[in-house]
Every structure is written in structure tokens, then in C-alpha cells.
PDB file of N, CA and C in Angstrom:
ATOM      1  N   UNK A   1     -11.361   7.398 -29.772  1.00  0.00           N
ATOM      2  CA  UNK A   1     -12.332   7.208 -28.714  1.00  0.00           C
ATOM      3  C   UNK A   1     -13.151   8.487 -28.612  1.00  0.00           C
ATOM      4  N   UNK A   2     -14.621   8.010 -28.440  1.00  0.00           N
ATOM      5  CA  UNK A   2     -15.061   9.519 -28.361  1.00  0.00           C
ATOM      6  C   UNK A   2     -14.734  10.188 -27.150  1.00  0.00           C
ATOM      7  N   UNK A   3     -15.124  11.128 -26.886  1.00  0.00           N
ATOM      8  CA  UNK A   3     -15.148  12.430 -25.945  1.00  0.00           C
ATOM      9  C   UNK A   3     -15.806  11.833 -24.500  1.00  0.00           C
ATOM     10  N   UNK A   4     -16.613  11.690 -24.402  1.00  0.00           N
ATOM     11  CA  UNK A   4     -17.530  11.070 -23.409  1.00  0.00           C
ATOM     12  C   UNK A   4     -17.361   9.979 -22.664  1.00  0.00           C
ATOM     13  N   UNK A   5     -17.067   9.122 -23.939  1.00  0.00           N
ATOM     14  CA  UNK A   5     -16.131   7.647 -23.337  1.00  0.00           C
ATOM     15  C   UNK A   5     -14.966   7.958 -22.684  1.00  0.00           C
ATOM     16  N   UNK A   6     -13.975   8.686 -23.267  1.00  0.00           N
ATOM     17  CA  UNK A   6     -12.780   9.096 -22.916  1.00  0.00           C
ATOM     18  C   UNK A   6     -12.847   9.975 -21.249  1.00  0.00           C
ATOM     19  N   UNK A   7     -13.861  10.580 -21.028  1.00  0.00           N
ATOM     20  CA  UNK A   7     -14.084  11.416 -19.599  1.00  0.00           C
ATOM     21  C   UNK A   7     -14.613  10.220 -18.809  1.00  0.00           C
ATOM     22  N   UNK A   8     -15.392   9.364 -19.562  1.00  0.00           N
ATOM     23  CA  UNK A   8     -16.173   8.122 -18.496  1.00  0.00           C
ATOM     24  C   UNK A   8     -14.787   8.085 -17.890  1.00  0.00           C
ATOM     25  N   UNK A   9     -14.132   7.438 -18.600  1.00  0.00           N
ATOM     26  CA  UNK A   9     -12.924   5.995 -18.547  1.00  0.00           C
ATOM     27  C   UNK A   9     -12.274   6.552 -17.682  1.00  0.00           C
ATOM     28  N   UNK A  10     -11.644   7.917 -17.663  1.00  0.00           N
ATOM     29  CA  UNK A  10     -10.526   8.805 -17.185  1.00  0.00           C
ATOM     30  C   UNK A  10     -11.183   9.167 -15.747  1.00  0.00           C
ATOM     31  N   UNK A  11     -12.422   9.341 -15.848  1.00  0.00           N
ATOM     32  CA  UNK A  11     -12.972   9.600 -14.314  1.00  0.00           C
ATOM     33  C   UNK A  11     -13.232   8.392 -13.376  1.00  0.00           C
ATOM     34  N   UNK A  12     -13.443   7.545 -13.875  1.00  0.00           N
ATOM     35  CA  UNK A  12     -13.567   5.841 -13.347  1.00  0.00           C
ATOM     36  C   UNK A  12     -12.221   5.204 -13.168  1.00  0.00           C
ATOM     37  N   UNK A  13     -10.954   5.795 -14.088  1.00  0.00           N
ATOM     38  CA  UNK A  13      -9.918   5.459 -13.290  1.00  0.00           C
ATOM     39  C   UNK A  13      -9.248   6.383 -12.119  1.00  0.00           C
ATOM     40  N   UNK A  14      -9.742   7.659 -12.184  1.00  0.00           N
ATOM     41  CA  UNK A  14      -9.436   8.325 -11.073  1.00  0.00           C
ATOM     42  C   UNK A  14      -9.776   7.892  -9.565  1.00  0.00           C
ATOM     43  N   UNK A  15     -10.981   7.909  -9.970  1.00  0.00           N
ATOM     44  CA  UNK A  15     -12.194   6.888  -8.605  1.00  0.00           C
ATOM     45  C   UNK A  15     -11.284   5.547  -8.014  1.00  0.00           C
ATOM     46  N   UNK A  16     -11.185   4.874  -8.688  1.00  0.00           N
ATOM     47  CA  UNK A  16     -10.620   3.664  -8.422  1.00  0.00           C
ATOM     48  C   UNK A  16      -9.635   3.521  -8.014  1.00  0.00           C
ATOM     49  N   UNK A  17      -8.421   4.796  -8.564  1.00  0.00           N
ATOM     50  CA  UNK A  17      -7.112   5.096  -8.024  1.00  0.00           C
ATOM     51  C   UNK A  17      -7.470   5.605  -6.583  1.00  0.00           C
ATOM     52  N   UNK A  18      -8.118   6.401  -6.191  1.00  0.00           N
ATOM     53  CA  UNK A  18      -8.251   6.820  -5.207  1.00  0.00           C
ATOM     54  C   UNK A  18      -8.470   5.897  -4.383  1.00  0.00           C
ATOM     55  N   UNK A  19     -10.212   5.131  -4.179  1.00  0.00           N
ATOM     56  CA  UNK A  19     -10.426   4.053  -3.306  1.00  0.00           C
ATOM     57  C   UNK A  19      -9.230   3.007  -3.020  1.00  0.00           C
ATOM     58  N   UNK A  20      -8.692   2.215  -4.173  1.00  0.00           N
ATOM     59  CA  UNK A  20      -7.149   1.877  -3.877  1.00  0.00           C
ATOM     60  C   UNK A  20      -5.677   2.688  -3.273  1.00  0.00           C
ATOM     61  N   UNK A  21      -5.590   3.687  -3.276  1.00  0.00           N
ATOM     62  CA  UNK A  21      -4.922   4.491  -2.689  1.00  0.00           C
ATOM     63  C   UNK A  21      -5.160   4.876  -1.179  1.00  0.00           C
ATOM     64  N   UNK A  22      -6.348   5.228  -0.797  1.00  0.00           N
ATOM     65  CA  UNK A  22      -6.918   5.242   0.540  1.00  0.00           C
ATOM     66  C   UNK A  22      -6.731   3.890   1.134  1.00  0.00           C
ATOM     67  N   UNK A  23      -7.310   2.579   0.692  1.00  0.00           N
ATOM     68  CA  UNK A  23      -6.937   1.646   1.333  1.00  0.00           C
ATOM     69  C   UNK A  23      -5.942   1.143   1.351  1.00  0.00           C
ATOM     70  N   UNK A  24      -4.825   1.371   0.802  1.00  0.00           N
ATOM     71  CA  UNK A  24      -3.340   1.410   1.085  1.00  0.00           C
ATOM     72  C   UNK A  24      -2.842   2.098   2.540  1.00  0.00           C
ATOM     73  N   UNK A  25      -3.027   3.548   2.156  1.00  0.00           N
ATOM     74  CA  UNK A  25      -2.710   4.299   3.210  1.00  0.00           C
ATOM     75  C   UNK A  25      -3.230   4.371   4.521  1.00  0.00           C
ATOM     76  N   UNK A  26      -4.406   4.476   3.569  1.00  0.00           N
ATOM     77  CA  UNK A  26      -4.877   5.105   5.434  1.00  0.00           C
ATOM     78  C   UNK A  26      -6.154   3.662   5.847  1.00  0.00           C
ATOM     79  N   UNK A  27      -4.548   2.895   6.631  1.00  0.00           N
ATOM     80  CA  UNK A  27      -5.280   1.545   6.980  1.00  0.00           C
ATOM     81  C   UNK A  27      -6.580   1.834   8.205  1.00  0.00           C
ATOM     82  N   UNK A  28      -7.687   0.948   7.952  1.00  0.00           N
ATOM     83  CA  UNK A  28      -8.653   0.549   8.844  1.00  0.00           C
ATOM     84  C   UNK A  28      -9.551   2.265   8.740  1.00  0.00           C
ATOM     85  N   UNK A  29      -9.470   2.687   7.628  1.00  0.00           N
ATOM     86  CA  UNK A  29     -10.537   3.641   7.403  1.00  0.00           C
ATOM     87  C   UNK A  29     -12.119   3.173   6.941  1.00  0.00           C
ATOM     88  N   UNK A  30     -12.471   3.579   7.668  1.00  0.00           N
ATOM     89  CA  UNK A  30     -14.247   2.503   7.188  1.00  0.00           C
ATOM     90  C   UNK A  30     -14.784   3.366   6.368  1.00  0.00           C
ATOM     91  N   UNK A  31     -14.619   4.595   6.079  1.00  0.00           N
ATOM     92  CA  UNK A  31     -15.165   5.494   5.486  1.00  0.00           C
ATOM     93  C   UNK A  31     -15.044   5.510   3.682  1.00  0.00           C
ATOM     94  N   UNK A  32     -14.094   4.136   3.182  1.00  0.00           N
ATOM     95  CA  UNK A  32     -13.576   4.162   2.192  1.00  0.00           C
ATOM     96  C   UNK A  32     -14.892   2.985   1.800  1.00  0.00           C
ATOM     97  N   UNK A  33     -15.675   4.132   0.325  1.00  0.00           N
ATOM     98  CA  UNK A  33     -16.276   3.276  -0.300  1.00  0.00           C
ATOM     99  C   UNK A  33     -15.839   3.665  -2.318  1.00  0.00           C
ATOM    100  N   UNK A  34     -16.321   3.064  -2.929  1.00  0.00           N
ATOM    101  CA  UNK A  34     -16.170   3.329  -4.327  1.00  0.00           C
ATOM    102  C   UNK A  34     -17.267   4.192  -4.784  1.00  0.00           C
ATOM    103  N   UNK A  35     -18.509   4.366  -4.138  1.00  0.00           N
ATOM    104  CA  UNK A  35     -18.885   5.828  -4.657  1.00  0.00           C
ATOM    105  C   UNK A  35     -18.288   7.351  -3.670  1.00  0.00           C
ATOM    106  N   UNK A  36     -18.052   6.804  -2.336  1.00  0.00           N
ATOM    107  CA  UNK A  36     -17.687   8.594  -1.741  1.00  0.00           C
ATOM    108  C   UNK A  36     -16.303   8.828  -2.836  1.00  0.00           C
ATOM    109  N   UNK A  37     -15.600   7.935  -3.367  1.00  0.00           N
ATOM    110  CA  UNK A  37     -14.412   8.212  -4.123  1.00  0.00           C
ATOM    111  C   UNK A  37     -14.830   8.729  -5.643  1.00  0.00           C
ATOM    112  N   UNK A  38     -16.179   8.224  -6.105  1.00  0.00           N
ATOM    113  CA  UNK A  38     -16.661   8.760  -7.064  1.00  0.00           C
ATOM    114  C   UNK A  38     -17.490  10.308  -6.902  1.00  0.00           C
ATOM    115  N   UNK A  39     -17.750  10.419  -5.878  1.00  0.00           N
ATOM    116  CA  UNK A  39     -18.055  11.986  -5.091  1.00  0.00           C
ATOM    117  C   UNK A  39     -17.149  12.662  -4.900  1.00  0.00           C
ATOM    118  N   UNK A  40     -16.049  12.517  -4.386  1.00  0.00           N
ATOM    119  CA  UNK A  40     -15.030  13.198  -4.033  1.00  0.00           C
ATOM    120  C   UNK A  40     -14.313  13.368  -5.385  1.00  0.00           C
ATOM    121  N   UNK A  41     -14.251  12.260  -6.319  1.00  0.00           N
ATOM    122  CA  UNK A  41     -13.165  12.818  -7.637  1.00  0.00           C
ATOM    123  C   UNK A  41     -14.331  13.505  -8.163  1.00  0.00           C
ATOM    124  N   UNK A  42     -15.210  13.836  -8.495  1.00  0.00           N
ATOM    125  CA  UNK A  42     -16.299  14.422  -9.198  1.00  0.00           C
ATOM    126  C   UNK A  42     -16.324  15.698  -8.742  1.00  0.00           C
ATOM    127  N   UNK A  43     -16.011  16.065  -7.136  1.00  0.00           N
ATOM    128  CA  UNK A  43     -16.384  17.008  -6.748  1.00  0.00           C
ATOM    129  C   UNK A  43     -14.777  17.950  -6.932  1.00  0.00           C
ATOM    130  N   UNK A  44     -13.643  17.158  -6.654  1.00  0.00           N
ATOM    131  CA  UNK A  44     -12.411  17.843  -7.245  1.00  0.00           C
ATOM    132  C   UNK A  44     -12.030  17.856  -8.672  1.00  0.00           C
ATOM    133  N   UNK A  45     -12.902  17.545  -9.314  1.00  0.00           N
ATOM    134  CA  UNK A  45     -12.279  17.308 -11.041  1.00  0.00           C
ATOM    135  C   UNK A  45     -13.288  19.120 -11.128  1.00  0.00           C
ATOM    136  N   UNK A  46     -14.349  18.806 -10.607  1.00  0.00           N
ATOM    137  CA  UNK A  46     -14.818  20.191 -11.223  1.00  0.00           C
ATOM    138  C   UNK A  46     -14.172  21.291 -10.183  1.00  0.00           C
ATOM    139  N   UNK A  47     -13.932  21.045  -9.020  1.00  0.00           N
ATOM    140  CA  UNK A  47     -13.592  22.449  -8.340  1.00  0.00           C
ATOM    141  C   UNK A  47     -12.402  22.866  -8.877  1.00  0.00           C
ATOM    142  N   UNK A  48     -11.091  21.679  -9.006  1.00  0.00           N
ATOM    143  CA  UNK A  48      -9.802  21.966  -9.667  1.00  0.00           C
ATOM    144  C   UNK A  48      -9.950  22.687 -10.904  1.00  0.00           C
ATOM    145  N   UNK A  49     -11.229  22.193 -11.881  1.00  0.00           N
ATOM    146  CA  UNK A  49     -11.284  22.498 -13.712  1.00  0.00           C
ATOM    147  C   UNK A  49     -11.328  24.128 -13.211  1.00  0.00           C
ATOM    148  N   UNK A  50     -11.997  24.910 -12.149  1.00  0.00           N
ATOM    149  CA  UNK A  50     -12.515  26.529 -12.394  1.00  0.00           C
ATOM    150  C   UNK A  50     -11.170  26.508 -11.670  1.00  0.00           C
ATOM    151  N   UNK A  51     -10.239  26.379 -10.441  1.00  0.00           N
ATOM    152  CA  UNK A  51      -9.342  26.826  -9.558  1.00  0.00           C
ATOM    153  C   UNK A  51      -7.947  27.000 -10.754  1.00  0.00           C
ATOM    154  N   UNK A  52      -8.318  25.826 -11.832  1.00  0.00           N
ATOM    155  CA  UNK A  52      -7.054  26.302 -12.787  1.00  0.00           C
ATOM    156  C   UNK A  52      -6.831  26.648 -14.158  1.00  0.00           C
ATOM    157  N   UNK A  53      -8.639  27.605 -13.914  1.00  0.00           N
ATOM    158  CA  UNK A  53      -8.455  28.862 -14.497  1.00  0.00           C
ATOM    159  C   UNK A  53      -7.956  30.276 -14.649  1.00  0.00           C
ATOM    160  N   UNK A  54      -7.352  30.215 -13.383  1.00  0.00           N
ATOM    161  CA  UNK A  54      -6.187  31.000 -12.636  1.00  0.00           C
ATOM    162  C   UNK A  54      -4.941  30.859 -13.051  1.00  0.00           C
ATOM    163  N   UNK A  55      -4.495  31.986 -13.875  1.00  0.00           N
ATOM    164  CA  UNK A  55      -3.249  31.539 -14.698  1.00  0.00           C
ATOM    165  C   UNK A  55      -2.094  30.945 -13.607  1.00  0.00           C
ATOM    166  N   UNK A  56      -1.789  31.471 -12.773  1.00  0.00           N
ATOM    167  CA  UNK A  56      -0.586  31.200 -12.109  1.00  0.00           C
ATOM    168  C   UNK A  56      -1.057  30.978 -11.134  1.00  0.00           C
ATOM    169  N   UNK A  57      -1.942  31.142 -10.252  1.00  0.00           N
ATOM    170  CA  UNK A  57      -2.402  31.358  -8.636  1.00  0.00           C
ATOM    171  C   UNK A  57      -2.568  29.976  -8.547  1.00  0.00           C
ATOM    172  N   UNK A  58      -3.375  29.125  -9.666  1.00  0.00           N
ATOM    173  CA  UNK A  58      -4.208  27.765  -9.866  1.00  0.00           C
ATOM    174  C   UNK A  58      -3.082  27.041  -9.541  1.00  0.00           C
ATOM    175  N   UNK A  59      -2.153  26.630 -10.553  1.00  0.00           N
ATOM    176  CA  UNK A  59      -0.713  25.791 -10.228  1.00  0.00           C
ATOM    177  C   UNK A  59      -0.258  25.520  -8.620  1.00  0.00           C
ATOM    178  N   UNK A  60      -0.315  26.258  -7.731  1.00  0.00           N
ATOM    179  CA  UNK A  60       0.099  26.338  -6.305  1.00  0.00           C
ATOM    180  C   UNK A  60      -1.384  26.141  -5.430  1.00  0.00           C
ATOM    181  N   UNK A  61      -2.572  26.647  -6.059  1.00  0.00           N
ATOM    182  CA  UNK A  61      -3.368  26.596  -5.024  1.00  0.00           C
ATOM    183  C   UNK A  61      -4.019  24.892  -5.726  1.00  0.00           C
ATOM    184  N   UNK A  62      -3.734  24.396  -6.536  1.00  0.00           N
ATOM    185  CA  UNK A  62      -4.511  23.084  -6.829  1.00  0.00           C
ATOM    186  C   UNK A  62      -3.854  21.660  -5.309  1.00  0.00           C
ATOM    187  N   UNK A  63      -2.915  22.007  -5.192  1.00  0.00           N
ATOM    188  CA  UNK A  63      -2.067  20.873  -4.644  1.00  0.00           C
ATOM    189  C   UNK A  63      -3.127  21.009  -3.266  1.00  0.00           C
ATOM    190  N   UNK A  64      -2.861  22.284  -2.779  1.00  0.00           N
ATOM    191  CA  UNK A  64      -3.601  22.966  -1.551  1.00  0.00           C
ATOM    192  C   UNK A  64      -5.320  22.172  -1.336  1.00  0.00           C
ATOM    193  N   UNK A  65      -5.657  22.766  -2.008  1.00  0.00           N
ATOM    194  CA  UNK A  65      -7.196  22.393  -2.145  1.00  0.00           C
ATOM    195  C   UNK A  65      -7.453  20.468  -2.106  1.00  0.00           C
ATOM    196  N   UNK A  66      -6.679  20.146  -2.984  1.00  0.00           N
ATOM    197  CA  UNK A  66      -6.275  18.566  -3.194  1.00  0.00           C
ATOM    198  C   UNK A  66      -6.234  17.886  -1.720  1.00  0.00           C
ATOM    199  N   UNK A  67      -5.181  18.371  -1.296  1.00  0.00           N
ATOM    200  CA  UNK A  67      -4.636  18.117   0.286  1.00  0.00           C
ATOM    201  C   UNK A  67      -5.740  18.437   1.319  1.00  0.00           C
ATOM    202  N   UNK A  68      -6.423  19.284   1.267  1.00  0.00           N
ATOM    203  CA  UNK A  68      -7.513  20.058   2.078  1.00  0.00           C
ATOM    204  C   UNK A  68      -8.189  18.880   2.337  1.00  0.00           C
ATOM    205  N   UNK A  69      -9.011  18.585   1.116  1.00  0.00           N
ATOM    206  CA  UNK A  69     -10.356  17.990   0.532  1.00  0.00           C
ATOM    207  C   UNK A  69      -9.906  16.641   0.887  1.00  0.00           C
ATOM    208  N   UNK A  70      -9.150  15.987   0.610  1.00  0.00           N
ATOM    209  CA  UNK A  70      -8.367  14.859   1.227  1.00  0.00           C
ATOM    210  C   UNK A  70      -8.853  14.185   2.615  1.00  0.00           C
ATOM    211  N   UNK A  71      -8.151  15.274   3.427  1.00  0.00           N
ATOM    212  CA  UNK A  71      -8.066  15.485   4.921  1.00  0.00           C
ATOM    213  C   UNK A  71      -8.921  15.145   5.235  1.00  0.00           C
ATOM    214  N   UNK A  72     -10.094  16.441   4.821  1.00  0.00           N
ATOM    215  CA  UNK A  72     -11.353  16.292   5.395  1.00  0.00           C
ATOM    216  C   UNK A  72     -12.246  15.349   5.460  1.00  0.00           C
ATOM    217  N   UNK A  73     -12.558  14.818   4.047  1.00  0.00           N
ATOM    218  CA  UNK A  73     -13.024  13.938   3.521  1.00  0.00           C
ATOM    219  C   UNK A  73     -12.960  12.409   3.992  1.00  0.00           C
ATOM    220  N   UNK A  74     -11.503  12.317   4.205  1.00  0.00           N
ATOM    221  CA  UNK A  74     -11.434  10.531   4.834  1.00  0.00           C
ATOM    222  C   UNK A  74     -10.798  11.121   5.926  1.00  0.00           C
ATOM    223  N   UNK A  75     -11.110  12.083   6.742  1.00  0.00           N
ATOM    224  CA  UNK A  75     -10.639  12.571   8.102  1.00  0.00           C
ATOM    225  C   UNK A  75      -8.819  11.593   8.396  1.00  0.00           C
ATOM    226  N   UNK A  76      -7.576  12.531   7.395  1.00  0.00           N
ATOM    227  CA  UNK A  76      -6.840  11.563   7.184  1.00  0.00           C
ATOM    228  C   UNK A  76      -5.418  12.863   7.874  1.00  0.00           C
ATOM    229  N   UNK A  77      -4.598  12.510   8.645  1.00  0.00           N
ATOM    230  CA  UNK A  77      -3.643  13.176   8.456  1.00  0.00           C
ATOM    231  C   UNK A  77      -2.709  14.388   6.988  1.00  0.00           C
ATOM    232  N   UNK A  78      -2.269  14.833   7.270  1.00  0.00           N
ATOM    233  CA  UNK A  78      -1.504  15.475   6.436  1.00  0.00           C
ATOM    234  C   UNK A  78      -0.321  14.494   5.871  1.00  0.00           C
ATOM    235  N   UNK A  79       0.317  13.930   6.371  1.00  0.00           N
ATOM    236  CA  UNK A  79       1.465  13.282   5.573  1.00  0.00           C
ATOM    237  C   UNK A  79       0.962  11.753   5.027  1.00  0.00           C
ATOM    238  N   UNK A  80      -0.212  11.096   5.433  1.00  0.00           N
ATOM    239  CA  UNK A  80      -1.012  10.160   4.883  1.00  0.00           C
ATOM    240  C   UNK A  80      -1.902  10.673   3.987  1.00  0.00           C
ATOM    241  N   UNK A  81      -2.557  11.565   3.842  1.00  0.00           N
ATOM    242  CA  UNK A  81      -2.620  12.359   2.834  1.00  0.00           C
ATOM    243  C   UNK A  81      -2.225  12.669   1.380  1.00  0.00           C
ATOM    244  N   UNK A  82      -0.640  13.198   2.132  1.00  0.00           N
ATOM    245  CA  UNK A  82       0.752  13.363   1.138  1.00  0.00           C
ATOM    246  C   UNK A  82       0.581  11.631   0.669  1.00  0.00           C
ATOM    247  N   UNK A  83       0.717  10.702   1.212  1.00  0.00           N
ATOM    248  CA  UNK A  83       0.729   9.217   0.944  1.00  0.00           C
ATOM    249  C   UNK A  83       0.044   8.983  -0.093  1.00  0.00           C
ATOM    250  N   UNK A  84      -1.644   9.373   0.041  1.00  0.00           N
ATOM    251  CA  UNK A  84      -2.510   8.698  -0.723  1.00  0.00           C
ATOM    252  C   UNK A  84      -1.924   9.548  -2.105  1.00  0.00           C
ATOM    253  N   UNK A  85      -2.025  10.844  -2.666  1.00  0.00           N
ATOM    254  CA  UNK A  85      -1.320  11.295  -3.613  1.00  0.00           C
ATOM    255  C   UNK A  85      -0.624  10.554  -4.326  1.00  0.00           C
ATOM    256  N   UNK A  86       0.306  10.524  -3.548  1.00  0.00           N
ATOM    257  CA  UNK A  86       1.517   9.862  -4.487  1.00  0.00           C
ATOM    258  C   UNK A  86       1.454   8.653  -4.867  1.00  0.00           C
ATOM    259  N   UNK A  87       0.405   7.575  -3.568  1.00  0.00           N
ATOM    260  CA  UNK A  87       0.632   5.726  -4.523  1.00  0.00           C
ATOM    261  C   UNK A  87      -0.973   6.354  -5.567  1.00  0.00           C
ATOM    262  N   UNK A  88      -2.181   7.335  -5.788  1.00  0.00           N
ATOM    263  CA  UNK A  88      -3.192   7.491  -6.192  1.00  0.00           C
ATOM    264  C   UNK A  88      -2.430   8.110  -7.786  1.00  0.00           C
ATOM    265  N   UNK A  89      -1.015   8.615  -7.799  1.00  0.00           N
ATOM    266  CA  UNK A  89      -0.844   9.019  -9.107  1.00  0.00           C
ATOM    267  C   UNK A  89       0.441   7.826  -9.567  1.00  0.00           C
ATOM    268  N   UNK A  90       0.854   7.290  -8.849  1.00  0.00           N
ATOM    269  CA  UNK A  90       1.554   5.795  -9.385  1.00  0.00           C
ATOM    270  C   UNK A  90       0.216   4.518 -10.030  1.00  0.00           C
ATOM    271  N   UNK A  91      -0.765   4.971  -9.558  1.00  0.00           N
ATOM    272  CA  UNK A  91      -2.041   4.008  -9.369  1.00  0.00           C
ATOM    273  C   UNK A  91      -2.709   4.494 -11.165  1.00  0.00           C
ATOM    274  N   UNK A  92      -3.086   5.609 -10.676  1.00  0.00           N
ATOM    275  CA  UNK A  92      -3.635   6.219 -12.603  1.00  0.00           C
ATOM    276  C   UNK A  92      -2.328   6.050 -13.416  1.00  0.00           C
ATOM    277  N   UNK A  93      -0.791   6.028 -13.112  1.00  0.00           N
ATOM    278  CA  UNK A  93      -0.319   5.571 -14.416  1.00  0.00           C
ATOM    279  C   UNK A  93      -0.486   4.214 -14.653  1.00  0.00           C
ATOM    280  N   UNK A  94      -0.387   3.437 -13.939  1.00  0.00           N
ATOM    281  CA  UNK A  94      -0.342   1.706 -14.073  1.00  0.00           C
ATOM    282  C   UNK A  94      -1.856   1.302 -14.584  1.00  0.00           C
ATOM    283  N   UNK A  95      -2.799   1.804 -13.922  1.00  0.00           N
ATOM    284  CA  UNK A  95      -4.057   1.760 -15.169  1.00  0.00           C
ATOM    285  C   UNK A  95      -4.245   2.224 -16.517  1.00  0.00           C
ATOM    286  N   UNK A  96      -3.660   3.318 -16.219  1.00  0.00           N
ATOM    287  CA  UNK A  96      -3.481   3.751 -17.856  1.00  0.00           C
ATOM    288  C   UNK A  96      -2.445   3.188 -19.165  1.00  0.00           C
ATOM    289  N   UNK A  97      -1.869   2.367 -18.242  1.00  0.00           N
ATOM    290  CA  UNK A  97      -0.773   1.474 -18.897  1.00  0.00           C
ATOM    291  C   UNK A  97      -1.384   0.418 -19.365  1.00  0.00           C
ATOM    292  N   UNK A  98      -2.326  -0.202 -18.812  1.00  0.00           N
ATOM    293  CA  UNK A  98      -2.708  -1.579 -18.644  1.00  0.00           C
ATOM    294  C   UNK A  98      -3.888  -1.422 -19.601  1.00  0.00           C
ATOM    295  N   UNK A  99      -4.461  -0.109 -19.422  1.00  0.00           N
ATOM    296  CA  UNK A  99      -5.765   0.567 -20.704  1.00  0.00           C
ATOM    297  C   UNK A  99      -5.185   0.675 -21.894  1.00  0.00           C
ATOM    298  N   UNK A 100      -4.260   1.338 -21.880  1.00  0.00           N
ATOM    299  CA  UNK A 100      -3.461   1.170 -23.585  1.00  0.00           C
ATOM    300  C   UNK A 100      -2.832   0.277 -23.971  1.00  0.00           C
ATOM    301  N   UNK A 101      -2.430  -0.615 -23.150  1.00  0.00           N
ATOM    302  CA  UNK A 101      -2.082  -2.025 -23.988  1.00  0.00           C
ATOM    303  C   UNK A 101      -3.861  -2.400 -23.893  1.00  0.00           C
ATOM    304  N   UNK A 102      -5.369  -2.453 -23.616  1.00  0.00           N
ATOM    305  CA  UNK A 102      -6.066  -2.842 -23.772  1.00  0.00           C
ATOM    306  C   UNK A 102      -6.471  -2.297 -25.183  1.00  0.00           C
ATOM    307  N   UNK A 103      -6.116  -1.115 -25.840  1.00  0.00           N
ATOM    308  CA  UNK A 103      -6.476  -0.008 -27.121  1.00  0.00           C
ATOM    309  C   UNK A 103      -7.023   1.053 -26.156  1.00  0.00           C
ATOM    310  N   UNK A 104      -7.132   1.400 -24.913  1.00  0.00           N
ATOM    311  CA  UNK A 104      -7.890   2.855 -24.648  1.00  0.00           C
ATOM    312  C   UNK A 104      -6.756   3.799 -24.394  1.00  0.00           C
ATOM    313  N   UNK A 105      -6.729   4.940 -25.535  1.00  0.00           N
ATOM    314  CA  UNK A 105      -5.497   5.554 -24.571  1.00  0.00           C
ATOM    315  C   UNK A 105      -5.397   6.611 -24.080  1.00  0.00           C
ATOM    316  N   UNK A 106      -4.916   6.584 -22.705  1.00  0.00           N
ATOM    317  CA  UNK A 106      -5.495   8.080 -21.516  1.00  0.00           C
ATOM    318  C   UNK A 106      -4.601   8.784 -21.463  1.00  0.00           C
ATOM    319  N   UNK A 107      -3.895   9.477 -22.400  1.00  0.00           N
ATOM    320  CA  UNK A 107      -3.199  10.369 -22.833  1.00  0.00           C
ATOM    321  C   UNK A 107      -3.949  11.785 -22.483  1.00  0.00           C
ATOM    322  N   UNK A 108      -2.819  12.190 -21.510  1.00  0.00           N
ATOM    323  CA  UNK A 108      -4.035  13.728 -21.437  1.00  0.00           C
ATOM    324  C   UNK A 108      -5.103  13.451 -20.878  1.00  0.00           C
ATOM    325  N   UNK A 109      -5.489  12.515 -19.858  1.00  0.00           N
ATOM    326  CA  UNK A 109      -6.445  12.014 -18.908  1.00  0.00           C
ATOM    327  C   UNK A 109      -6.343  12.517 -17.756  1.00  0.00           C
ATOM    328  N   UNK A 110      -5.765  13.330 -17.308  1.00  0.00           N
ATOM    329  CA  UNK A 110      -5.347  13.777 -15.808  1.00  0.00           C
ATOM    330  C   UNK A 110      -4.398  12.801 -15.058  1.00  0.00           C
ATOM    331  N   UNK A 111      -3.973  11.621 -16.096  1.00  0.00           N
ATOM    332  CA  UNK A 111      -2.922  10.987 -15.296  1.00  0.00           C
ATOM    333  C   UNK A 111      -1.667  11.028 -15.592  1.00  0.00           C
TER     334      UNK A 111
END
């Protein structure tokens, strides 16, 4: 797969994990659309790419920033928050499962 395709695919399943993840969690949020989720992963794929250029500091401060941006963003608690995380990275493996039995494979995709 080329390069390009491979960042489309991997960033469009991030997006999607997310918007599905938010509307899991954090019920009766109106603020949940499929582009602010394409803003928001766009805007953490690049802030995370420079934050973990930081050999060691990056590892501990990525989760941080993650959680921050979260919060703010879908004005969401801290432990709903913690929520969306965890069903948003159960969410990118089960797409990425369902992509490689399709032939795409997101190996090393951020999921």
C-alpha cells in the first residue's frame, strides 16, 4: 500500500474510532460530529508526532496531553475521558482487523 493511502486509511480510522468512542461514552454529547473528530485527531496526530520527539519526557507527557485535549474538546470529565481511550483503542483494533481481512494492513498505524 502506498504511503499516503496508508496515512489516509490510518487517520480515517482514528476519526471514526473516536466519533464512535465519544458516542459510547459520553452519552447525549451534541458536540460529537465526524469532522470535529477529524480536527481533533489531526490536531493530536501532529501535536503528539513533535511531543514524541522527546526521548523519554514524550512517553509520559503523550497520555497527558491526550487526556487534556479530550476534556476540553468534548467538555468531558476525566474518567469518561479515561472511557473514551480505552473503547477508542479497542475500536482502532477491531477496524484494523476487519481492514486486513479486507487486504489493508494497519500494522504500525497508531493502532
Amino acid at each position: 500500500m502506498s504511503a499516503i493511502l496508508y496515512f489516509f486509511v490510518s487517520f480515517i480510522v482514528q476519526a471514526v474510532a473516536l466519533k464512535v468512542a465519544i458516542s459510547m461514552v459520553g452519552h447525549g454529547n451534541t458536540s460529537n460530529a465526524l469532522s470535529k473528530a477529524i480536527g481533533i485527531s489531526l490536531f493530536l496526530n501532529v501535536l503528539l508526532f513533535f511531543v514524541g520527539l522527546v526521548p523519554i519526557l514524550g512517553w509520559v507527557l503523550k497520555p497527558v496531553i491526550w487526556l487534556l485535549v479530550m476534556m476540553s474538546a468534548y467538555n468531558t470529565s476525566f474518567f469518561k475521558s479515561m472511557g473514551v481511550g480505552v473503547v477508542q483503542v479497542f475500536l482502532q483494533w477491531g477496524i484494523a482487523l476487519v481492514l486486513s481481512w479486507l487486504g489493508f494492513s494497519m500494522a504500525f498505524a497508531g493502532v
